[in-house]
Protein backbone atom coordinates (compact mmCIF):
# COMPACT_ATOMS: atom_id res chain seq x y z
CA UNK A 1 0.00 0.00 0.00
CA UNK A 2 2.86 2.43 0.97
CA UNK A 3 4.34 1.69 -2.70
CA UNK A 4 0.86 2.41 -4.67
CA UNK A 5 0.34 5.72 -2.49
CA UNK A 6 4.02 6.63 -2.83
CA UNK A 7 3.39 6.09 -6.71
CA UNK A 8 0.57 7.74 -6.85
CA UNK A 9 1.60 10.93 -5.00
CA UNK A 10 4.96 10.99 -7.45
CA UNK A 11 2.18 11.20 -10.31
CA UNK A 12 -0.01 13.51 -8.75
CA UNK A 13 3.09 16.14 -8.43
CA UNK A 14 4.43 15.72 -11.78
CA UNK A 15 0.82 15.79 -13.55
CA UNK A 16 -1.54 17.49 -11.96
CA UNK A 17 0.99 19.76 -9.86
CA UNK A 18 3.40 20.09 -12.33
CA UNK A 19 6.05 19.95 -9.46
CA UNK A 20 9.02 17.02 -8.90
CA UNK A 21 10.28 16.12 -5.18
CA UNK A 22 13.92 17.09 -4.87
CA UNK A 23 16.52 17.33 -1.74
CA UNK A 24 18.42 20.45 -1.37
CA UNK A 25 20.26 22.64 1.38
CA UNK A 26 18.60 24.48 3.93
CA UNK A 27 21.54 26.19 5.02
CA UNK A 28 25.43 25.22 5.38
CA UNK A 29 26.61 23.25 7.58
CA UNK A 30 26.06 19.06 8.14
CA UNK A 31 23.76 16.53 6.60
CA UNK A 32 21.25 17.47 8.38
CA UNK A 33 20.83 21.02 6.67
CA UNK A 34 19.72 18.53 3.86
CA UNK A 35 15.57 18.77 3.46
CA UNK A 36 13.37 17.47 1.10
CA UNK A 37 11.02 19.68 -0.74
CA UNK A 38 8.62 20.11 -4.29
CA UNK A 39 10.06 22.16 -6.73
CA UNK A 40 8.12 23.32 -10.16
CA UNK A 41 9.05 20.85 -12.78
CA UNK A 42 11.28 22.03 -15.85
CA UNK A 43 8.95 21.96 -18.66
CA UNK A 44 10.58 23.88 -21.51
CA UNK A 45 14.07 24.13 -21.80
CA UNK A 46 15.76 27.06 -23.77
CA UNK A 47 18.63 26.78 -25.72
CA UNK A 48 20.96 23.88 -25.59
CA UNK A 49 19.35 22.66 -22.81
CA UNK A 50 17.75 19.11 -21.62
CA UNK A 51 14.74 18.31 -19.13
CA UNK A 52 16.19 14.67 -18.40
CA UNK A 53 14.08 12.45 -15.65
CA UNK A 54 16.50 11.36 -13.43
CA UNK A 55 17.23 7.65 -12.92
CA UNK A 56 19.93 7.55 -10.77
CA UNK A 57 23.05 9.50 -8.82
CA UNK A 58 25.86 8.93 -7.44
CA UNK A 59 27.65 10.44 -4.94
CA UNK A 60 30.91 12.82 -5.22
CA UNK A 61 33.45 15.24 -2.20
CA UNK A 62 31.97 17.81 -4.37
CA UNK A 63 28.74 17.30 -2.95
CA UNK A 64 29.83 17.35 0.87
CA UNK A 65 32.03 20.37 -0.04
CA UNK A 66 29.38 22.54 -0.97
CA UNK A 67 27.04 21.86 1.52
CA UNK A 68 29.60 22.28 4.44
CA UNK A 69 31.46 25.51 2.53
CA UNK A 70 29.49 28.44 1.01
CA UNK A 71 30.45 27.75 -2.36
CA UNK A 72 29.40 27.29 -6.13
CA UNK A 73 26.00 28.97 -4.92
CA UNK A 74 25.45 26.36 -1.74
CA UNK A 75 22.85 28.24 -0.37
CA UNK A 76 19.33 27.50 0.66
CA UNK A 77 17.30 26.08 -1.94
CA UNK A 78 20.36 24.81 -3.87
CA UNK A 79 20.16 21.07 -4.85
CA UNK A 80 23.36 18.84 -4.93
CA UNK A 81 23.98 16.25 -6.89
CA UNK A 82 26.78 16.08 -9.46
CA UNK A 83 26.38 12.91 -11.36
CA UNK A 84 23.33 11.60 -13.14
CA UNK A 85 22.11 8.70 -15.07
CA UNK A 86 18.15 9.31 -16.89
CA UNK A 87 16.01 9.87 -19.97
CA UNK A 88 15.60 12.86 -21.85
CA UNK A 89 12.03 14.04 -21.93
CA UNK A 90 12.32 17.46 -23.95
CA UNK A 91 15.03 19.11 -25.67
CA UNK A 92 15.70 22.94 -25.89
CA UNK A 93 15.17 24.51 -29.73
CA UNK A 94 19.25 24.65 -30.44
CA UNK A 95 19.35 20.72 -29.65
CA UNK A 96 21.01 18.70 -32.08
CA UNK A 97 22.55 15.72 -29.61
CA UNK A 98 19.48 14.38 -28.05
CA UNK A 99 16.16 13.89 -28.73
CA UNK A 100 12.97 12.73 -26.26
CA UNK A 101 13.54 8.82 -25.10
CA UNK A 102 17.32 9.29 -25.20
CA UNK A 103 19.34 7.72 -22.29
CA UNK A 104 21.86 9.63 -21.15
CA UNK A 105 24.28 9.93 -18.34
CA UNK A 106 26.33 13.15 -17.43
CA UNK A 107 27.92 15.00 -14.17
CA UNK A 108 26.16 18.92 -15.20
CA UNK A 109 26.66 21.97 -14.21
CA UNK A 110 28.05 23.19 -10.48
CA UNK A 111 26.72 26.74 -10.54
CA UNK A 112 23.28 24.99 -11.68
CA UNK A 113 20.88 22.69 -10.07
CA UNK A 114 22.17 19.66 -9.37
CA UNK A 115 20.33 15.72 -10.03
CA UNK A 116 19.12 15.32 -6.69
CA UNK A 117 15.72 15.80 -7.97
CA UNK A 118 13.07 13.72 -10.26
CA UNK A 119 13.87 16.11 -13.18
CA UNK A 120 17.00 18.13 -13.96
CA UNK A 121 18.02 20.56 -16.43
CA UNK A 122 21.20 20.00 -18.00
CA UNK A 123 23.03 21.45 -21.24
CA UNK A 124 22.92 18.86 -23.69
CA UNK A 125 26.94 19.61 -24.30
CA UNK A 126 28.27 17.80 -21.38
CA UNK A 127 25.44 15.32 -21.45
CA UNK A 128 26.61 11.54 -23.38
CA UNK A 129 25.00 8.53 -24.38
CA UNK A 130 24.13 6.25 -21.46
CA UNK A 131 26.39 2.91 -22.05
CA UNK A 132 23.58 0.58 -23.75
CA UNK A 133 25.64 -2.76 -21.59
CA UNK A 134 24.91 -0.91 -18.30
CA UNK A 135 21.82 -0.30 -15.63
CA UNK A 136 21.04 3.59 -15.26
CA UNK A 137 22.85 2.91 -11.96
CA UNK A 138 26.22 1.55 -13.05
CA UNK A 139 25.86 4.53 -15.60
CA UNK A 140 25.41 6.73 -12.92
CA UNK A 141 28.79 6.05 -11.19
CA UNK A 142 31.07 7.33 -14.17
CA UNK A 143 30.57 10.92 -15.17
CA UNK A 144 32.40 13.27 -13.00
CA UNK A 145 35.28 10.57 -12.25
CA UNK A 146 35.65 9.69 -16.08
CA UNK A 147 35.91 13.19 -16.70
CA UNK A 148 38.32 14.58 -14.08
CA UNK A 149 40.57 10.95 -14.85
CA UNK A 150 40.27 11.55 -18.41
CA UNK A 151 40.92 15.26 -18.83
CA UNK A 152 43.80 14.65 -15.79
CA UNK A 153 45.77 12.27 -17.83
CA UNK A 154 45.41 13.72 -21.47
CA UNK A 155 44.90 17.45 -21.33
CA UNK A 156 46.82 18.24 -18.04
CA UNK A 157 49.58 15.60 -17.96
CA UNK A 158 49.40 15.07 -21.78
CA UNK A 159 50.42 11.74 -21.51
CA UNK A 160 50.08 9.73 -24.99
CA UNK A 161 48.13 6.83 -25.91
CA UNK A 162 48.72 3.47 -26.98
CA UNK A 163 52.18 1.66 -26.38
CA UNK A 164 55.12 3.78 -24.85
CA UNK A 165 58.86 3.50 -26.44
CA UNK A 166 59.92 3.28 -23.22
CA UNK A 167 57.83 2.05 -19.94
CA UNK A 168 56.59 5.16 -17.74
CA UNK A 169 55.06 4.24 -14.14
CA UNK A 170 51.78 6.10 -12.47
CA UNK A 171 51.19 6.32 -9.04
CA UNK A 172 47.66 6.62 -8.25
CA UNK A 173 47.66 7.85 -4.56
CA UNK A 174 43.94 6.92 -3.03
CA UNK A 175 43.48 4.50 -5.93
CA UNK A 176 40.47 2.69 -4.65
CA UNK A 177 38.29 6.11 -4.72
CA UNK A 178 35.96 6.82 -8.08
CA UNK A 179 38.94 8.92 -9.43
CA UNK A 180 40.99 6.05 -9.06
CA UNK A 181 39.70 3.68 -10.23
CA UNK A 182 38.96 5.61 -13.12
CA UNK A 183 42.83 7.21 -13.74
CA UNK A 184 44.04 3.44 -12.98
CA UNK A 185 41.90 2.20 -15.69
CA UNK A 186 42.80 4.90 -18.44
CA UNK A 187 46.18 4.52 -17.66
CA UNK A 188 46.41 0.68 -17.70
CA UNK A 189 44.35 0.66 -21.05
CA UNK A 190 44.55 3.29 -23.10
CA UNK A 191 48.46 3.94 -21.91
CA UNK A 192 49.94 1.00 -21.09
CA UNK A 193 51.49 2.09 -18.06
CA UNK A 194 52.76 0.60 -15.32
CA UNK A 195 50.43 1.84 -12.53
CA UNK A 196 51.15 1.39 -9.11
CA UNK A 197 48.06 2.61 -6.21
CA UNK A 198 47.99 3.69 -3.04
CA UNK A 199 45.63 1.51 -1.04
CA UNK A 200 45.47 0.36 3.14
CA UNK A 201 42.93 -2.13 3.34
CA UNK A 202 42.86 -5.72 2.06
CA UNK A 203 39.52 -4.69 0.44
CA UNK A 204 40.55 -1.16 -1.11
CA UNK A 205 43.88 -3.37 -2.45
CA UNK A 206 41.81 -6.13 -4.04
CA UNK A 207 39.69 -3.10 -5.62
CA UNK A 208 42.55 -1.40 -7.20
CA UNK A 209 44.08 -4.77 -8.68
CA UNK A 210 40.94 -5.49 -9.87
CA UNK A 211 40.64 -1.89 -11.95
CA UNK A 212 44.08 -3.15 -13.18
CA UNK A 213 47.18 -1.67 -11.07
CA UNK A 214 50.29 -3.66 -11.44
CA UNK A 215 51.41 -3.38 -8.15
CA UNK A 216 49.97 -1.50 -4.40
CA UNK A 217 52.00 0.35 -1.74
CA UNK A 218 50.08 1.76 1.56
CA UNK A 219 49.70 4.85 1.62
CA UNK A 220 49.58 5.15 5.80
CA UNK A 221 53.17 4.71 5.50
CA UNK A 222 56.56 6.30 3.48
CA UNK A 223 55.44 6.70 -0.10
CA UNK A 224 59.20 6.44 -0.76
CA UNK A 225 60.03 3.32 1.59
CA UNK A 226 57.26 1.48 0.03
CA UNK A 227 58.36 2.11 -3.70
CA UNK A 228 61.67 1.04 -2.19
CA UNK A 229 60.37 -2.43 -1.05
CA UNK A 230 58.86 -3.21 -4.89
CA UNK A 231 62.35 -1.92 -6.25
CA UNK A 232 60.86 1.39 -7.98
CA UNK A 233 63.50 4.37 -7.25
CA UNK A 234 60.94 6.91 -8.82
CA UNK A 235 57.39 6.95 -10.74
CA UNK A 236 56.75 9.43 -14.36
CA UNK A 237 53.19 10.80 -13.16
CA UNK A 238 51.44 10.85 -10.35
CA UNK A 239 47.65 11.28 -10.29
CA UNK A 240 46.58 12.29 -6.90
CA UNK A 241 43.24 11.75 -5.75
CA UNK A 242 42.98 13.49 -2.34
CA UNK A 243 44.25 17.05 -1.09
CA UNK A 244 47.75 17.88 -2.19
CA UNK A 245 48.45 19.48 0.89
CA UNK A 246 48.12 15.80 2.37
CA UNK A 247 51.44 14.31 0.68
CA UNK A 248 52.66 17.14 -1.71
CA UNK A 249 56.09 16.48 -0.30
CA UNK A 250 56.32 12.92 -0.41
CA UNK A 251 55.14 13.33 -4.05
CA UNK A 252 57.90 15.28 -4.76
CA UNK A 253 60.42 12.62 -2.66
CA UNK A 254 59.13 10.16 -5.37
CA UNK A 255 58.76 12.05 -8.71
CA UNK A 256 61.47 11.06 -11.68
CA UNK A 257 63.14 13.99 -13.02
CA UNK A 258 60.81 15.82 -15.31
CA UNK A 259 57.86 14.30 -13.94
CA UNK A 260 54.49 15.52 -13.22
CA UNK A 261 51.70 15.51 -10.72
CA UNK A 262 48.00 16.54 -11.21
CA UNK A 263 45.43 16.62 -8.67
CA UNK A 264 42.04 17.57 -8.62
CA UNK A 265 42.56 19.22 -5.51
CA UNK A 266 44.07 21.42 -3.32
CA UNK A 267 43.22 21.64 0.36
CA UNK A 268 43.26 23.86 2.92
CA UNK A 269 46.84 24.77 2.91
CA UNK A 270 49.56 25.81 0.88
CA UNK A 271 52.44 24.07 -0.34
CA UNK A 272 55.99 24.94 -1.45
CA UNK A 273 56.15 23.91 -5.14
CA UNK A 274 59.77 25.26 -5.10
CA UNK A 275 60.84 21.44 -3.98
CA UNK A 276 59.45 20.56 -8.01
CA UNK A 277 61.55 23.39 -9.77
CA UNK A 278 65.18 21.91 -8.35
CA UNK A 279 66.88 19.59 -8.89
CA UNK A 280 63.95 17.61 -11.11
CA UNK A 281 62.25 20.28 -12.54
CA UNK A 282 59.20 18.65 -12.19
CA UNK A 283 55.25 20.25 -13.50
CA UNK A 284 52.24 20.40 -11.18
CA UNK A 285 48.58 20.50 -12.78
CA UNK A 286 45.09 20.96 -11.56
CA UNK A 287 41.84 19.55 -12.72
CA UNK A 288 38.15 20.47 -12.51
CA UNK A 289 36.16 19.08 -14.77
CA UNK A 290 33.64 21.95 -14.22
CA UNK A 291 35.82 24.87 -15.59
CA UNK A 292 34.59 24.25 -19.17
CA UNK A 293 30.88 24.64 -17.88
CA UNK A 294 31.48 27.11 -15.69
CA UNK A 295 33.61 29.31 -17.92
CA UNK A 296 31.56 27.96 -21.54
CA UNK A 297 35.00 27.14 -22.65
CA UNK A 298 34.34 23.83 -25.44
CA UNK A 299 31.61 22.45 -23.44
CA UNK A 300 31.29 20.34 -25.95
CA UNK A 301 34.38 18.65 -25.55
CA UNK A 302 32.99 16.46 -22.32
CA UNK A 303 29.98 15.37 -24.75
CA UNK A 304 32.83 13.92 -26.72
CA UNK A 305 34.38 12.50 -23.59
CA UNK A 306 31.85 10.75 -22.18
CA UNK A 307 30.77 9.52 -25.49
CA UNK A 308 34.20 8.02 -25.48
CA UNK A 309 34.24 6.63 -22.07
CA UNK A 310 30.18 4.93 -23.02
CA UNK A 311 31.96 3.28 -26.41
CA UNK A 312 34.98 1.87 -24.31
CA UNK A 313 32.52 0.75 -21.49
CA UNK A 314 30.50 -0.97 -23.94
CA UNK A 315 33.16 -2.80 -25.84
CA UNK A 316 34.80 -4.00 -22.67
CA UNK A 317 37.75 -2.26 -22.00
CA UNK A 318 36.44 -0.31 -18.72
CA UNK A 319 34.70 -2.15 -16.10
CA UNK A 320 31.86 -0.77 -13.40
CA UNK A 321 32.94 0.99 -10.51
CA UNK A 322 29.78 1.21 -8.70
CA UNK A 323 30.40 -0.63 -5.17
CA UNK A 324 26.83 0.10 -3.43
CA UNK A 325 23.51 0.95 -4.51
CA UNK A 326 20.63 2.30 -2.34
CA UNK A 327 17.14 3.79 -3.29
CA UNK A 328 16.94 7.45 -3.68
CA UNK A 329 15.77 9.18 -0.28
CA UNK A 330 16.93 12.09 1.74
CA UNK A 331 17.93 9.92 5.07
CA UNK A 332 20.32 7.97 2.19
CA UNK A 333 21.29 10.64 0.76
CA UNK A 334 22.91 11.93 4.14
CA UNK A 335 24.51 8.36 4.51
CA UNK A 336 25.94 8.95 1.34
CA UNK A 337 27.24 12.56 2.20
CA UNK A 338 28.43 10.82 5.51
CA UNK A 339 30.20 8.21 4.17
CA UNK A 340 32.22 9.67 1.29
CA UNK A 341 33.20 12.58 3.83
CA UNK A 342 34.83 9.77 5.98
CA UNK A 343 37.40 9.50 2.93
CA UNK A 344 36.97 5.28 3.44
CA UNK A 345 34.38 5.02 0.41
CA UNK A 346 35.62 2.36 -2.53
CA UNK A 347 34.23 2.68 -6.15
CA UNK A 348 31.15 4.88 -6.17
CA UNK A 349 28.12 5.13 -4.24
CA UNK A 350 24.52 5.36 -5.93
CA UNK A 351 21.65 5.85 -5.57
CA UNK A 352 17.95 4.68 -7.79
CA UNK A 353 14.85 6.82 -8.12
């Protein structure tokens, strides 16, 4: 009976009411600041935009970090949500990607609305075809990390495809995260590196060997005594997945001559990049996959991407990362924000309308 009534009422909003449930913040601070309220339906999009019905999200730092931090517009009335998995149900008049019945999956927009919500409005430019081999929820898991692994290793680092003259080594520090998993898998496959993770759990270890790193080292301990133990003096790149203020030195301790580091983030405090300049003259890049939305530089350039990372899912070469699944509420969506702010999360979290 509670199912019929809760369908029922979910029709009754978007028909009659024209209005969609969604979660979004009530203020700035913990989960709890996290309500759920009805919000008028987007019924005709302008421009290059999409009205997709959500399927499915999955759960990103980005998320907690705006709803903690006044930033990217986190204030009241601001839904979350920065990866998405659904079905396009009207199309702007400049659309020329999508039509109505398309699946899609995509991360959007962080100075928009975010997916937390039956219906979103995304810019059909960083919005790709939904893998056909996958559930809207393994779909779900990919967006944001495909992007930020993606644009990390080929536009930042610039590292080539296909097989090297000469072997280079990654080191994926926090390699069992969505990132991770992601950067191991581009870099394993589309690179043929060596790739080496960071990883301190039996579990989080079996994870990254499964996404395809040669060998683990723990990252609780001496990035450079444990490269020391599996005979590896220094590593080409290093893609790192958690605040640089965290381990910027020991980077540095372990970076070949000439090497270079990206990171999709930068914490709270500042580090001397003086200790890349001599003797190695190493490079250090950043990554945010929402610069080209946020700035309308090529935004078209992530449709491309992600309709890169659906072909390669499809034929194979990149495997699932989702690791949990749980029905779309607001008391699991503050599980979700509480678990991936504990930094212990593996693979990505998701979540099913």
């Amino acid at each position: 009976d509670r199912v019929v009534s809760e369908t029922f009422s979910a029709m009754l909003r978007r028909t009659v009411l024209n209005a969609m449930k969604g979660v979004c913040l009530s203020g700035i601070g913990g989960p709890d600041v996290l309500i759920e309220k009805d919000f008028p339906k987007p019924t005709s999009p302008e421009g290059t935009d999409l009205v997709v019905e959500v399927k499915a999200v999955s759960m990103n730092p980005i998320d907690y970090k705006v709803r903690s931090v006044e930033i990217f517009g986190g204030t009241p009335g601001k839904i979350l949500g920065y990866d998405a998995s659904g079905v396009v149900e009207a199309v702007g008049p400049q659309c020329t990607r999508f039509k109505p019945g398309d699946e899609v999956f995509y991360a959007g927009d962080v100075l928009r609305q975010g997916s937390n919500a039956e219906y979103q409005l995304v810019d059909e430019r960083i919005v790709g075809k939904k893998p056909s081999s996958l559930s809207f929820a393994d779909a779900a898991a990919f967006p944001l990390v495909s992007i930020t692994a993606y644009e990390s290793l080929f536009e930042r680092m610039r590292i080539p495809e296909g097989p090297p003259s000469d072997e280079k080594t990654m080191l994926v520090v926090a390699g069992a995260g969505g990132v991770g998993a992601m950067a191991i898998q581009l870099a394993k496959k589309l690179c043929n590196m060596r790739v080496i993770a960071t990883a301190s759990r039996s579990s989080t270890v079996d994870f990254c060997k499964q996404m395809g790193a040669d060998l683990t080292i723990n990252h609780r301990n001496s990035f450079k005594d444990e490269l020391a133990k599996i005979g590896v003096p220094a590593v080409d790149y290093i893609m790192d997945c958690v605040d640089l203020d965290t381990n910027f030195d020991q980077c540095c301790d372990v970076l070949a001559p000439f090497g270079h580091i990206c990171t999709p983030s930068m914490g709270a405090n500042q580090v001397d990049v003086s200790k890349l300049f001599f003797p190695k003259a190493g490079s250090l890049s950043f990554v945010s996959m929402f610069t080209r939305s946020m700035m309308n530089i090529e935004p078209e350039v992530q449709h491309a991407l992600l309709n890169r990372i659906s072909r390669l899912i499809d034929s194979g070469v990149i495997q699932p990362i989702m690791t949990e699944s749980l029905p779309w509420s607001r008391d699991n969506l503050i599980l979700a924000h509480e678990k991936s702010a504990s930094g212990s999360t593996m693979g990505k979290m998701v979540l099913t309308m």
